[in-house]
PDB file of N, CA and C in Angstrom:
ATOM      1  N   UNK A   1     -88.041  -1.948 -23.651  1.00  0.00           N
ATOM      2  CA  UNK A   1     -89.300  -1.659 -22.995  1.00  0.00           C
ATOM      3  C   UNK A   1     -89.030  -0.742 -21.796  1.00  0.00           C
ATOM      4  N   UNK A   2     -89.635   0.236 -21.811  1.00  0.00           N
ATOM      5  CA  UNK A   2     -89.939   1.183 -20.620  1.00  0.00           C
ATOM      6  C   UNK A   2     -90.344   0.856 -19.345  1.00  0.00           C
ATOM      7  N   UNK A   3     -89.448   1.260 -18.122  1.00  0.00           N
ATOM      8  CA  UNK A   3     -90.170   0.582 -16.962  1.00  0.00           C
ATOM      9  C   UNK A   3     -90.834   1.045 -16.510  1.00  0.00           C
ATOM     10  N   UNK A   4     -91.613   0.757 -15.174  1.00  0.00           N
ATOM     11  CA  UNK A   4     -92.216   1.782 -14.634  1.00  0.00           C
ATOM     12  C   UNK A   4     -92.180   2.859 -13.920  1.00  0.00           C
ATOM     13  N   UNK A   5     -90.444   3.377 -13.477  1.00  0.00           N
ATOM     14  CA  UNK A   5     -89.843   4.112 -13.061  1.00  0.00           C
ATOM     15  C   UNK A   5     -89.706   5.196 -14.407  1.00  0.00           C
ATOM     16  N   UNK A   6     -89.236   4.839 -15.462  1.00  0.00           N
ATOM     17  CA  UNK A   6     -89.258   5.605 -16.918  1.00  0.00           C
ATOM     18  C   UNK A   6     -90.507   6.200 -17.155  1.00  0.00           C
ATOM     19  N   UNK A   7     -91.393   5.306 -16.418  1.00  0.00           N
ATOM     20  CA  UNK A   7     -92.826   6.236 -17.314  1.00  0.00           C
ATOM     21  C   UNK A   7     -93.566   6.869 -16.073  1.00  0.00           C
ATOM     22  N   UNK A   8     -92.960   6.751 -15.017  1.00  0.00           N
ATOM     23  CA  UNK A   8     -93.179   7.896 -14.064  1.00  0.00           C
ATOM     24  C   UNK A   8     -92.505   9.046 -14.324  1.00  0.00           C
ATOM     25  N   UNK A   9     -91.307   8.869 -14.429  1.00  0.00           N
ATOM     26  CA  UNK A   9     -90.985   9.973 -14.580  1.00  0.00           C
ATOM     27  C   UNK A   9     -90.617  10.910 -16.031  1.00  0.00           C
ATOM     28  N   UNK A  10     -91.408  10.101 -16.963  1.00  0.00           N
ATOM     29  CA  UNK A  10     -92.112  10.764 -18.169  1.00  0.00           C
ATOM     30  C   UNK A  10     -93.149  11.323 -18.008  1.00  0.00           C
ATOM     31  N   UNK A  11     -94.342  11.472 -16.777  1.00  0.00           N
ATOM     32  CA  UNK A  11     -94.962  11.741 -16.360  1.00  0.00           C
ATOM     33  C   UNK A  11     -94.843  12.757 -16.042  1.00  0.00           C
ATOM     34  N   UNK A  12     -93.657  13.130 -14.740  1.00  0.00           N
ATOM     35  CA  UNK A  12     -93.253  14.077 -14.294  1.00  0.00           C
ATOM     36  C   UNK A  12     -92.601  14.992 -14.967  1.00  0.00           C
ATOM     37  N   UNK A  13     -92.421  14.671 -15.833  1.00  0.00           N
ATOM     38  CA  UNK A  13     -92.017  15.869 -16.880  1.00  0.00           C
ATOM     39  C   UNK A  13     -92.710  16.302 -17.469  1.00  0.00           C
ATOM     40  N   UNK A  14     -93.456  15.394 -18.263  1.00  0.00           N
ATOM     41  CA  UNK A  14     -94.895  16.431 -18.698  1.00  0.00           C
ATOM     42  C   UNK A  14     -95.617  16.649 -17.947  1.00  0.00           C
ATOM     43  N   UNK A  15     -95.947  17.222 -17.063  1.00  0.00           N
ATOM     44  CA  UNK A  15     -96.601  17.729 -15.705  1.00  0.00           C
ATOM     45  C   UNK A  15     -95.791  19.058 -15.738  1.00  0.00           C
ATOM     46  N   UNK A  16     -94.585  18.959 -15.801  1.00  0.00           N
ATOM     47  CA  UNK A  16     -93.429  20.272 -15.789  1.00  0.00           C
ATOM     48  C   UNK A  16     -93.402  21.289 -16.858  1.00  0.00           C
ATOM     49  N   UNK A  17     -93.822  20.198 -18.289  1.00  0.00           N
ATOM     50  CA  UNK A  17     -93.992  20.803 -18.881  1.00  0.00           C
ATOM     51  C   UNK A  17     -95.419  21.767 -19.010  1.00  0.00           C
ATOM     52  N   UNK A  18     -96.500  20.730 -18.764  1.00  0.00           N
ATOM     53  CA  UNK A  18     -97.881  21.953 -18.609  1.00  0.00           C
ATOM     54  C   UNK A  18     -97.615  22.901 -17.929  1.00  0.00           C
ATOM     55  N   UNK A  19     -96.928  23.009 -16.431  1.00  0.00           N
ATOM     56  CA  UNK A  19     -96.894  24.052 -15.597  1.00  0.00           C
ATOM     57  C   UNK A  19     -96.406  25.385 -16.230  1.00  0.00           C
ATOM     58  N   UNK A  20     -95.464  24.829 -17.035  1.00  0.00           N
ATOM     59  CA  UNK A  20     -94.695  26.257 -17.703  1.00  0.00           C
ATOM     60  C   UNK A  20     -95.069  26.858 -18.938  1.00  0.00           C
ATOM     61  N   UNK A  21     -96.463  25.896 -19.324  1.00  0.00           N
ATOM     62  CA  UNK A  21     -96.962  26.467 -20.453  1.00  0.00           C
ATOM     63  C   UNK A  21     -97.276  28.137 -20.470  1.00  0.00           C
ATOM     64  N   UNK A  22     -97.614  28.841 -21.485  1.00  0.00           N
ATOM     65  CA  UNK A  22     -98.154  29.850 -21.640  1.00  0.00           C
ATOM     66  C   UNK A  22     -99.316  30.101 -22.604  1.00  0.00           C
ATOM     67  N   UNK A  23    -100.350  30.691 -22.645  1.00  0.00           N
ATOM     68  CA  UNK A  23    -101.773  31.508 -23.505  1.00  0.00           C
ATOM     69  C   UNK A  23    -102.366  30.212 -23.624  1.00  0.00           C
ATOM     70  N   UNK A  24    -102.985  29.494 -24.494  1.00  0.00           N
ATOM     71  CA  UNK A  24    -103.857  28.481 -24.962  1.00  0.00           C
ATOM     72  C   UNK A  24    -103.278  27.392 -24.113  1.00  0.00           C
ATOM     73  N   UNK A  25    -102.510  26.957 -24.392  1.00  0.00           N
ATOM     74  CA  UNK A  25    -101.880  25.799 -23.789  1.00  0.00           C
ATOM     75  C   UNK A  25    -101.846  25.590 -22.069  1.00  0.00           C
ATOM     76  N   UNK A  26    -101.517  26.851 -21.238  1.00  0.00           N
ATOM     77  CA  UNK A  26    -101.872  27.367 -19.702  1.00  0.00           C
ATOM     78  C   UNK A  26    -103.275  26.830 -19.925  1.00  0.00           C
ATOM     79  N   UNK A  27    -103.879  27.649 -20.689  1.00  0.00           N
ATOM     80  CA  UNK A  27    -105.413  27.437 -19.668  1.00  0.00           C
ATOM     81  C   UNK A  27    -106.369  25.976 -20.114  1.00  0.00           C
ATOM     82  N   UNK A  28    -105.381  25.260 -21.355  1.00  0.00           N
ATOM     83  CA  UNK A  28    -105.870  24.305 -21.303  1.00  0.00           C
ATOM     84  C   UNK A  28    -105.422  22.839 -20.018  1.00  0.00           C
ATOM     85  N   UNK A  29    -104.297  23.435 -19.815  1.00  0.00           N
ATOM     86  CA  UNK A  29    -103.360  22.889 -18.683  1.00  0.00           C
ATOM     87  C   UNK A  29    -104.360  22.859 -17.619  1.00  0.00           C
ATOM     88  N   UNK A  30    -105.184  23.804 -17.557  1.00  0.00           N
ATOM     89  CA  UNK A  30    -105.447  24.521 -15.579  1.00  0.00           C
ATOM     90  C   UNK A  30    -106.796  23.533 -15.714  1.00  0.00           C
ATOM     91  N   UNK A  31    -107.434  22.976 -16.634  1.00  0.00           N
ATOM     92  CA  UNK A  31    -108.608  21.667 -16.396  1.00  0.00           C
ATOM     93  C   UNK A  31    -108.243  21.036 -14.975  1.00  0.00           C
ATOM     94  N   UNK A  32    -109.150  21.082 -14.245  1.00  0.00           N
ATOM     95  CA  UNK A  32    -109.342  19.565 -12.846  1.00  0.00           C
ATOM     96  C   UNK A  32    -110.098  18.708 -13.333  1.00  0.00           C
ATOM     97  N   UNK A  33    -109.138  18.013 -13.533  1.00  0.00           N
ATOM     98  CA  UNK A  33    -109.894  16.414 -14.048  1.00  0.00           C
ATOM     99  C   UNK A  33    -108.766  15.398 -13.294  1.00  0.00           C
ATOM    100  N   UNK A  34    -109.851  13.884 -13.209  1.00  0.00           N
ATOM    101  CA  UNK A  34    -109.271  12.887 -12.949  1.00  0.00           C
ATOM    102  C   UNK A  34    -108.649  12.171 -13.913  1.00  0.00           C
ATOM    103  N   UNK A  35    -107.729  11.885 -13.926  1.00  0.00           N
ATOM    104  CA  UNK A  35    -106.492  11.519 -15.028  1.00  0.00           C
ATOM    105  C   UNK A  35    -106.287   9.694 -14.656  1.00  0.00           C
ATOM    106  N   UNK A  36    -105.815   8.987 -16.312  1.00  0.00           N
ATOM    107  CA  UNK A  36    -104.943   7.886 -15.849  1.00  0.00           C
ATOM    108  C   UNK A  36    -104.365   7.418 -16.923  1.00  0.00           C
ATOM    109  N   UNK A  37    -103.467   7.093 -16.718  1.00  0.00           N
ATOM    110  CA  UNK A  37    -102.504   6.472 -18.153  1.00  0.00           C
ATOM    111  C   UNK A  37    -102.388   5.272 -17.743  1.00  0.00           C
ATOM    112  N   UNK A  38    -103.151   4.089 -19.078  1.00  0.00           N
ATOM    113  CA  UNK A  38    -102.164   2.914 -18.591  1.00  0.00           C
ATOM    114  C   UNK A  38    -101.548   2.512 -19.787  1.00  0.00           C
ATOM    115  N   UNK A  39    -100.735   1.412 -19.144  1.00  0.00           N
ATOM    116  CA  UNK A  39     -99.412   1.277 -19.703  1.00  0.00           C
ATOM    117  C   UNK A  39     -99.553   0.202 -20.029  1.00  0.00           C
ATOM    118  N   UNK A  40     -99.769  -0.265 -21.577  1.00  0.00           N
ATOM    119  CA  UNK A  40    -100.426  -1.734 -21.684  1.00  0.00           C
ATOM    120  C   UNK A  40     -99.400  -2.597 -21.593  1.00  0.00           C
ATOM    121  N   UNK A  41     -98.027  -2.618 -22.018  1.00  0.00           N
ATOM    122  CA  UNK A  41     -96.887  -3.632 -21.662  1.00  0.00           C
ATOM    123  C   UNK A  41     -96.464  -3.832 -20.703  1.00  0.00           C
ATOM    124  N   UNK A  42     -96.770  -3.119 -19.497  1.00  0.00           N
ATOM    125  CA  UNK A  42     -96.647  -2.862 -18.139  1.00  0.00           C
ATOM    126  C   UNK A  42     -97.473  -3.662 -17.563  1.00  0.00           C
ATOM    127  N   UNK A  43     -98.926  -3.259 -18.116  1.00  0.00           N
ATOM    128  CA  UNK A  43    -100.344  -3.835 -17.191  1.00  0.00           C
ATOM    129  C   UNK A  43    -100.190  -2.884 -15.973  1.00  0.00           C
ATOM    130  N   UNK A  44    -100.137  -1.588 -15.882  1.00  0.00           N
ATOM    131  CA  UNK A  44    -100.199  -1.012 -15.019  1.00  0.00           C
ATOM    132  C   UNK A  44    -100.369   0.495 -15.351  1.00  0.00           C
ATOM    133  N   UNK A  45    -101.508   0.616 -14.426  1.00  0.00           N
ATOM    134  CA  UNK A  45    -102.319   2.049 -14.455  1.00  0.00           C
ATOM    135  C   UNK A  45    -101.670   3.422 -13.897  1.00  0.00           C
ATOM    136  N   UNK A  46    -101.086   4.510 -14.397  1.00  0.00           N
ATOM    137  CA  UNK A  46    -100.707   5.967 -13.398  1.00  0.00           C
ATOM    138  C   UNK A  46    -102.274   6.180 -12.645  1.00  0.00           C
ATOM    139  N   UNK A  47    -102.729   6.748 -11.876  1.00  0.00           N
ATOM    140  CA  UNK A  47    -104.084   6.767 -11.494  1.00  0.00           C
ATOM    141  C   UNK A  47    -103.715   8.322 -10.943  1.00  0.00           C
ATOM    142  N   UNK A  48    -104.687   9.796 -11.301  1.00  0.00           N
ATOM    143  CA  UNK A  48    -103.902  10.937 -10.642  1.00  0.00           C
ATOM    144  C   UNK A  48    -104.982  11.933 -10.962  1.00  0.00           C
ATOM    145  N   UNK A  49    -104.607  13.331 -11.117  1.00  0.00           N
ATOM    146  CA  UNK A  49    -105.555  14.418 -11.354  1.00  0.00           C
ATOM    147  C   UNK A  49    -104.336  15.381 -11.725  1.00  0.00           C
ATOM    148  N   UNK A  50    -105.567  16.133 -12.880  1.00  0.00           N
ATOM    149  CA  UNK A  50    -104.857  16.851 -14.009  1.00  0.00           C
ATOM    150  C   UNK A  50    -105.414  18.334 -13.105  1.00  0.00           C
ATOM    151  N   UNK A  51    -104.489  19.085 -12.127  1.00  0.00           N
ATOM    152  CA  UNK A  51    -104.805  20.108 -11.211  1.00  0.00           C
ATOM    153  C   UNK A  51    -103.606  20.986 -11.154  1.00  0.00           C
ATOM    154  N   UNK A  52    -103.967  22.151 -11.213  1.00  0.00           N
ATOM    155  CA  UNK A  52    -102.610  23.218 -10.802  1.00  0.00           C
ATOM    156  C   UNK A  52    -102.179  23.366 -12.175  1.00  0.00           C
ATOM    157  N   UNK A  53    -102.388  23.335 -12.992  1.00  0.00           N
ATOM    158  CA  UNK A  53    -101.608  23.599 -14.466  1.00  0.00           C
ATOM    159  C   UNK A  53    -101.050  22.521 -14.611  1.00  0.00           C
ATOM    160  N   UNK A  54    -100.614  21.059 -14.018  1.00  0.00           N
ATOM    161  CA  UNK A  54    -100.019  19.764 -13.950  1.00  0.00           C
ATOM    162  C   UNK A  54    -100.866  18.676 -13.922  1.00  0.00           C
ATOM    163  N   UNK A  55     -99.876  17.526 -13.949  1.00  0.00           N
ATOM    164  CA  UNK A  55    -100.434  15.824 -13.310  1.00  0.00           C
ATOM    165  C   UNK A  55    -100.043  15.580 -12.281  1.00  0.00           C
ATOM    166  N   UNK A  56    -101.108  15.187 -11.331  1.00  0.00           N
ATOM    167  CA  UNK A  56    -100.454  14.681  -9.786  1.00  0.00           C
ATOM    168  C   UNK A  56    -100.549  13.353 -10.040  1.00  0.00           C
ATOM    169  N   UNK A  57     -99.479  12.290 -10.355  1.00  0.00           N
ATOM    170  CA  UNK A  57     -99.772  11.135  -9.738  1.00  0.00           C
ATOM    171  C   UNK A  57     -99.912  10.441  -8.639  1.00  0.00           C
ATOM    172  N   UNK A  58    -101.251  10.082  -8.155  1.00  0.00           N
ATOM    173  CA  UNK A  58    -101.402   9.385  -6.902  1.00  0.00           C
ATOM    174  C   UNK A  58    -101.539   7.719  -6.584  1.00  0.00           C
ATOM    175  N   UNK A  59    -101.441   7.341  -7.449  1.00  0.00           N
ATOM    176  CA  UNK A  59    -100.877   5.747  -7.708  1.00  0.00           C
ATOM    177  C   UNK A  59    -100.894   4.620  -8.992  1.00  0.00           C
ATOM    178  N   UNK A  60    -100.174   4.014  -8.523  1.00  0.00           N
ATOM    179  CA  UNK A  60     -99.918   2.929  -9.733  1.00  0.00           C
ATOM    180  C   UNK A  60    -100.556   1.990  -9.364  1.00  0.00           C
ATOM    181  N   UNK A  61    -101.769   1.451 -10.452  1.00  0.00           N
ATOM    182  CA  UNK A  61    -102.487  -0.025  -9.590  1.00  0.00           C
ATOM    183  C   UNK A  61    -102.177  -1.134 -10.598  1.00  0.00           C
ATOM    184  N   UNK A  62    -102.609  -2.092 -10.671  1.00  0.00           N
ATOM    185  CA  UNK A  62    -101.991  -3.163 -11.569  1.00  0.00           C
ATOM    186  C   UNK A  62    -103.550  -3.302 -12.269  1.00  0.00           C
ATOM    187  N   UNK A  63    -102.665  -3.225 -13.614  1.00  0.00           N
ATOM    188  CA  UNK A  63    -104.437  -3.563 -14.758  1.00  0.00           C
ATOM    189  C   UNK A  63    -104.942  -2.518 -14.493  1.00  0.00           C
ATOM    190  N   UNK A  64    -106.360  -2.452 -15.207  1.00  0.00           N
ATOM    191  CA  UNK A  64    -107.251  -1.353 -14.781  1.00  0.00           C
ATOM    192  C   UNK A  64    -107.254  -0.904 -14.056  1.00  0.00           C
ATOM    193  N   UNK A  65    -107.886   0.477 -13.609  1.00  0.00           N
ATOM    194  CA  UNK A  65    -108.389   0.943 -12.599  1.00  0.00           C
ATOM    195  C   UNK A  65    -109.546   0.968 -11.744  1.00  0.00           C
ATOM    196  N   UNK A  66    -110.374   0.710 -10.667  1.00  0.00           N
ATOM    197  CA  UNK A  66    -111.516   0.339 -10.221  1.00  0.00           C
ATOM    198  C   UNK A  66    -112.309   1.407 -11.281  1.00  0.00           C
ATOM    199  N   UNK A  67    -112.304   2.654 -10.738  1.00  0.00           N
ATOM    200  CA  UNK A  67    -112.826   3.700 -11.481  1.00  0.00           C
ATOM    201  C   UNK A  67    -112.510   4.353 -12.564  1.00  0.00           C
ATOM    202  N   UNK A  68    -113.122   4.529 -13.700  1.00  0.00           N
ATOM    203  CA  UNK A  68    -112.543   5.494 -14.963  1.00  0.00           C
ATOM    204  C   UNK A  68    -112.705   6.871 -14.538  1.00  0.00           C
ATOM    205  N   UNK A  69    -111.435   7.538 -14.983  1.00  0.00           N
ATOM    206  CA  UNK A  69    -111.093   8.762 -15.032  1.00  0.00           C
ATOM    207  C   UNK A  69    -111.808   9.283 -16.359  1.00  0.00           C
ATOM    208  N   UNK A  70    -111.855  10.774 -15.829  1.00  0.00           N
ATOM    209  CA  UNK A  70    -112.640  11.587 -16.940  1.00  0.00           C
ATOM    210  C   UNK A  70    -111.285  11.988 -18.301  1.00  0.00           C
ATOM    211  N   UNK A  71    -110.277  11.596 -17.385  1.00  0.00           N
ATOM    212  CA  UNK A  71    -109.492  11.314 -19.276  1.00  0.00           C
ATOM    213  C   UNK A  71    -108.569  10.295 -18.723  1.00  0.00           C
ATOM    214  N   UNK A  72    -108.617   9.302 -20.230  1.00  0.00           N
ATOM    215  CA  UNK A  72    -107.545   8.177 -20.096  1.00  0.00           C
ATOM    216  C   UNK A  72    -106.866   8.514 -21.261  1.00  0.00           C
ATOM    217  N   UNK A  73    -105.674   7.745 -20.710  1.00  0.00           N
ATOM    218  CA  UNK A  73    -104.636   7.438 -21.913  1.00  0.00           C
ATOM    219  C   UNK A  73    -104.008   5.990 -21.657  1.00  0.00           C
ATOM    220  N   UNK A  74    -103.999   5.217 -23.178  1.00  0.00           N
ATOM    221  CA  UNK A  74    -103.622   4.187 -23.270  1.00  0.00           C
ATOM    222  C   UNK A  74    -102.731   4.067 -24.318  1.00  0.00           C
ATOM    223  N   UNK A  75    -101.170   3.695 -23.546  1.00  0.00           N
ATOM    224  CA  UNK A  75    -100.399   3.486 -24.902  1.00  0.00           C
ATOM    225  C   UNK A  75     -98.747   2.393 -24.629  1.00  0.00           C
ATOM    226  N   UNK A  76     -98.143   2.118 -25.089  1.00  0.00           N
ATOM    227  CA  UNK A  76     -97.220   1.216 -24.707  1.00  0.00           C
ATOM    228  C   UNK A  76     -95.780   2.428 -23.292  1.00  0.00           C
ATOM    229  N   UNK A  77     -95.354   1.991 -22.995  1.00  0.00           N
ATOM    230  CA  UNK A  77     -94.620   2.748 -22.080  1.00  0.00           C
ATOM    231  C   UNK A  77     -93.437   3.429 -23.061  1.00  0.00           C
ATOM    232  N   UNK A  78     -93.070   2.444 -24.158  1.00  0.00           N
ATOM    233  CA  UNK A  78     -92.056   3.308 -25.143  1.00  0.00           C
ATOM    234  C   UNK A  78     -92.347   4.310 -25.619  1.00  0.00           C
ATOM    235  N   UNK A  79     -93.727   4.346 -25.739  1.00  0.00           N
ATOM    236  CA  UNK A  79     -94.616   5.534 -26.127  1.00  0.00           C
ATOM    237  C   UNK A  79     -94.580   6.609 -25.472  1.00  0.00           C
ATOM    238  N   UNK A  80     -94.802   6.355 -24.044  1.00  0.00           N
ATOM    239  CA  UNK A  80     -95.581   7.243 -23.590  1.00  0.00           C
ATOM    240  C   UNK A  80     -93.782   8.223 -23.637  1.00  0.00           C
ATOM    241  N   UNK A  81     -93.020   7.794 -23.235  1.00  0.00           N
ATOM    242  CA  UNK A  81     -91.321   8.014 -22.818  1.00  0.00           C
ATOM    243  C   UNK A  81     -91.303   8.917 -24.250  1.00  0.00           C
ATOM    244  N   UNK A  82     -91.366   8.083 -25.160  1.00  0.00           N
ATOM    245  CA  UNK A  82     -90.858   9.252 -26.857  1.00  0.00           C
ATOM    246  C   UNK A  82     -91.898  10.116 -27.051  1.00  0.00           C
ATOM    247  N   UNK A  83     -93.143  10.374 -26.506  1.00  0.00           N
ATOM    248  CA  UNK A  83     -94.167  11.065 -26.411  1.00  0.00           C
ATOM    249  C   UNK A  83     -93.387  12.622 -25.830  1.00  0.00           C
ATOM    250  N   UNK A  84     -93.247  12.482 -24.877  1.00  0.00           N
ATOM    251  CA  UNK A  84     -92.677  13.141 -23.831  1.00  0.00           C
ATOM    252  C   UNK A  84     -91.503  13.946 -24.504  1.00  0.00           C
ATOM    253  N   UNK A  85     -90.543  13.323 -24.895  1.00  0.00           N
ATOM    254  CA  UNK A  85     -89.337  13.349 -25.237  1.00  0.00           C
ATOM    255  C   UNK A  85     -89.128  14.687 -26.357  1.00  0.00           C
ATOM    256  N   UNK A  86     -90.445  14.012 -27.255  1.00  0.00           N
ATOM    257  CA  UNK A  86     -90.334  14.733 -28.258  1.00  0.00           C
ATOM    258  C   UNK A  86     -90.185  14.235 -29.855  1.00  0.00           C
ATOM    259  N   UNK A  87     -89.823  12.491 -29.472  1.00  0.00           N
ATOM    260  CA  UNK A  87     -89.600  11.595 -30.387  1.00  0.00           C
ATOM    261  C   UNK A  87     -90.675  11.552 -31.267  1.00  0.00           C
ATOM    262  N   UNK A  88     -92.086  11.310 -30.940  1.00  0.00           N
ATOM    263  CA  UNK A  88     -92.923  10.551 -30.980  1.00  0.00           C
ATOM    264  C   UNK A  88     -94.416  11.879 -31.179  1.00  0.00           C
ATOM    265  N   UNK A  89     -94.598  11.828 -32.466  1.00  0.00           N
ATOM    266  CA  UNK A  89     -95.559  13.132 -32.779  1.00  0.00           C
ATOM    267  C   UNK A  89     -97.220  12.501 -32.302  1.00  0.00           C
ATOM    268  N   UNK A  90     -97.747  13.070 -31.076  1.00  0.00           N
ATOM    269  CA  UNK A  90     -98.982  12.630 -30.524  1.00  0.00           C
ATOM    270  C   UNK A  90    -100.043  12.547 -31.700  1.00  0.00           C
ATOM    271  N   UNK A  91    -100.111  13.292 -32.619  1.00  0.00           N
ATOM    272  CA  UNK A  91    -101.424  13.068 -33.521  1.00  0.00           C
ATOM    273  C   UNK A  91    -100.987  12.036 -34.482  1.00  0.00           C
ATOM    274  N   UNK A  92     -99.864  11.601 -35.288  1.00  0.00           N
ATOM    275  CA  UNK A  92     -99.544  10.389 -35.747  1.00  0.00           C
ATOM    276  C   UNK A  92     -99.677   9.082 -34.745  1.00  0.00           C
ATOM    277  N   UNK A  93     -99.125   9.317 -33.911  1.00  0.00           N
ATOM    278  CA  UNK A  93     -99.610   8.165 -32.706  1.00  0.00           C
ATOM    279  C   UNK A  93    -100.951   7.987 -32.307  1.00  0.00           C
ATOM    280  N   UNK A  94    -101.730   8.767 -32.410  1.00  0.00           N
ATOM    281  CA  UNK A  94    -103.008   8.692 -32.091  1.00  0.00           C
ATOM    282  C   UNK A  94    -103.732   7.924 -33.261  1.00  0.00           C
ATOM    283  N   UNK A  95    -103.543   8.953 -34.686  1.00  0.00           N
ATOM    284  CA  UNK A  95    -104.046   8.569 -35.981  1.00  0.00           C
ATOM    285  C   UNK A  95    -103.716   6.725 -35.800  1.00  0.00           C
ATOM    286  N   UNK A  96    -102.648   6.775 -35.631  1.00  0.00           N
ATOM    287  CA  UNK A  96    -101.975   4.908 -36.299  1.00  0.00           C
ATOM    288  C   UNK A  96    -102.510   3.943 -34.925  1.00  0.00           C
ATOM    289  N   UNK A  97    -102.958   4.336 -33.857  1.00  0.00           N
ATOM    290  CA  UNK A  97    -104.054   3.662 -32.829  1.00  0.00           C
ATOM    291  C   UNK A  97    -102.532   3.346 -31.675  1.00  0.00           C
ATOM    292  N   UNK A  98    -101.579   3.834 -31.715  1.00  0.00           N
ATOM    293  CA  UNK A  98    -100.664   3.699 -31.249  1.00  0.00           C
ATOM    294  C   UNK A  98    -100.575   4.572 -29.475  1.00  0.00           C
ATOM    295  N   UNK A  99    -101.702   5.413 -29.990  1.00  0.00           N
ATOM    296  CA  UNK A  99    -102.025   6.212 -28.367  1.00  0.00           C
ATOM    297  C   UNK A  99    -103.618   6.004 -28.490  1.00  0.00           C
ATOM    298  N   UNK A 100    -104.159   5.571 -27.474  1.00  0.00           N
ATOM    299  CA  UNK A 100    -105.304   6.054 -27.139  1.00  0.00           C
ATOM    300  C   UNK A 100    -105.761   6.932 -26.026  1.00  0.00           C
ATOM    301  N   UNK A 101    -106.766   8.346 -26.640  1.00  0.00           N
ATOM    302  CA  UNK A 101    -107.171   9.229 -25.632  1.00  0.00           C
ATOM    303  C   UNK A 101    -108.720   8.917 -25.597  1.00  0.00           C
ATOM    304  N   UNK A 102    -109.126   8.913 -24.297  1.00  0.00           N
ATOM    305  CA  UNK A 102    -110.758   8.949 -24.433  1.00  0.00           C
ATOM    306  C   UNK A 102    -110.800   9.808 -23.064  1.00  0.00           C
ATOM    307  N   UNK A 103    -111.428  10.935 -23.144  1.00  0.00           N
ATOM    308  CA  UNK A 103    -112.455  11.672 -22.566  1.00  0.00           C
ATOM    309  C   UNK A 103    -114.022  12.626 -23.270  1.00  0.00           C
ATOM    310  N   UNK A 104    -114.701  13.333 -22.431  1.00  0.00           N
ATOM    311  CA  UNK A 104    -115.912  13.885 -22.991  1.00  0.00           C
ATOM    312  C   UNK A 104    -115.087  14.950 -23.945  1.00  0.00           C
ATOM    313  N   UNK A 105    -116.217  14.983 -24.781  1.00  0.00           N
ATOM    314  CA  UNK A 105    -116.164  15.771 -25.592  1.00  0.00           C
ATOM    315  C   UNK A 105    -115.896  17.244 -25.187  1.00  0.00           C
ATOM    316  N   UNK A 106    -116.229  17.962 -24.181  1.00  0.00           N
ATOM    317  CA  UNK A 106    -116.025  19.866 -23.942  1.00  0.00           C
ATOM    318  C   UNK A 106    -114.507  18.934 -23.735  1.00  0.00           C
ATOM    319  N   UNK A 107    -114.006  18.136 -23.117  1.00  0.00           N
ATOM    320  CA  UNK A 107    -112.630  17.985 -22.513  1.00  0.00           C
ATOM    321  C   UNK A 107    -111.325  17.430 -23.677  1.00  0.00           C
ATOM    322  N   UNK A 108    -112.352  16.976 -24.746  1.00  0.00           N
ATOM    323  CA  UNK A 108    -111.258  16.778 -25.734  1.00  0.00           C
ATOM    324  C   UNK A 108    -110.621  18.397 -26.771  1.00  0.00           C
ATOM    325  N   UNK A 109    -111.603  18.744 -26.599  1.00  0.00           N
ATOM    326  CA  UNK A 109    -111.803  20.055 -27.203  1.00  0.00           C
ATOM    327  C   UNK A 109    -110.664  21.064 -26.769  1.00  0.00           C
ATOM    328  N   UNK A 110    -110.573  21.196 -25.330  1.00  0.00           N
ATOM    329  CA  UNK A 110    -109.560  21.739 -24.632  1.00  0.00           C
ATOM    330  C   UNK A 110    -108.384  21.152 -24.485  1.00  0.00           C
ATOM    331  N   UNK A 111    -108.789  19.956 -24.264  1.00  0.00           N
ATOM    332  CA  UNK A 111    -107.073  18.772 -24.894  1.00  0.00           C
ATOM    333  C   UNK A 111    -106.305  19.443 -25.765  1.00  0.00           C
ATOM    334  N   UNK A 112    -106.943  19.307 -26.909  1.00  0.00           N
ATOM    335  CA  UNK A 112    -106.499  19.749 -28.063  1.00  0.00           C
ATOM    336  C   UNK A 112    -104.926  20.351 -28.639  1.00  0.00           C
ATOM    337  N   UNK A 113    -105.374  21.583 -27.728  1.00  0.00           N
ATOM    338  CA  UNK A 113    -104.903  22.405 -27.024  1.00  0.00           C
ATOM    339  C   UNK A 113    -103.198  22.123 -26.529  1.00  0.00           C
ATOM    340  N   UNK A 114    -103.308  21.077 -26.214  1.00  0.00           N
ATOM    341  CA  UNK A 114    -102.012  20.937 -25.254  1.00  0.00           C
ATOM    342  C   UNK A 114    -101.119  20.178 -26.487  1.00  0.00           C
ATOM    343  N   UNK A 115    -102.004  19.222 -27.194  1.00  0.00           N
ATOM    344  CA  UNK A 115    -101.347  18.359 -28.182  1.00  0.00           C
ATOM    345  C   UNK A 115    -100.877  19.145 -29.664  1.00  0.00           C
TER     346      UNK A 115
END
């Protein structure tokens, strides 16, 4: 199981990675939105904003978050780590309920994009 130091800084890498994107993928990157991943084996929320071509994480709360972000992600922390990695193909994970994404619709659209 992934800790919560691992899935921070699985975080921080894909954050590194949007920044350095290029054409479709850049400008789907450059969205300002409020972001949060939680981490259901954890019980603990990233809470942040998807700004600058990146993810800023601005805290970890325990369980939910007071407020929903205009995109969540919900998935186990092993996940989110082989996600990242490269292990772990996001649309099979998604398909098999193994990731969950929920935001609006113009914002999934541009998601897309990145996945």
């Amino acid at each position: 199981m992934a800790t919560i130091e691992e899935c921070r800084a699985a975080l921080e890498k894909l954050s590194a990675n949007m920044r350095h994107a290029e054409g479709d993928v850049a400008a789907a990157a450059s969205m300002d939105r409020s972001v949060s991943c939680r981490i259901t084996d954890l019980d603990v929320t990233f809470v942040g904003r998807m700004t600058g071509g990146g993810i800023v994480v601005r805290d970890t709360v325990k369980g939910s978050p007071k407020e929903k972000a205009q995109i969540r992600l919900t998935m186990a922390g092993d996940d989110l780590v082989a996600l990242v990695d490269g292990g772990l193909n996001f649309a099979k994970a998604w398909g098999s309920g193994r990731v969950k994404l929920e935001a609006g619709l113009r914002d999934l659209l541009r998601l897309r994009k990145l996945l």
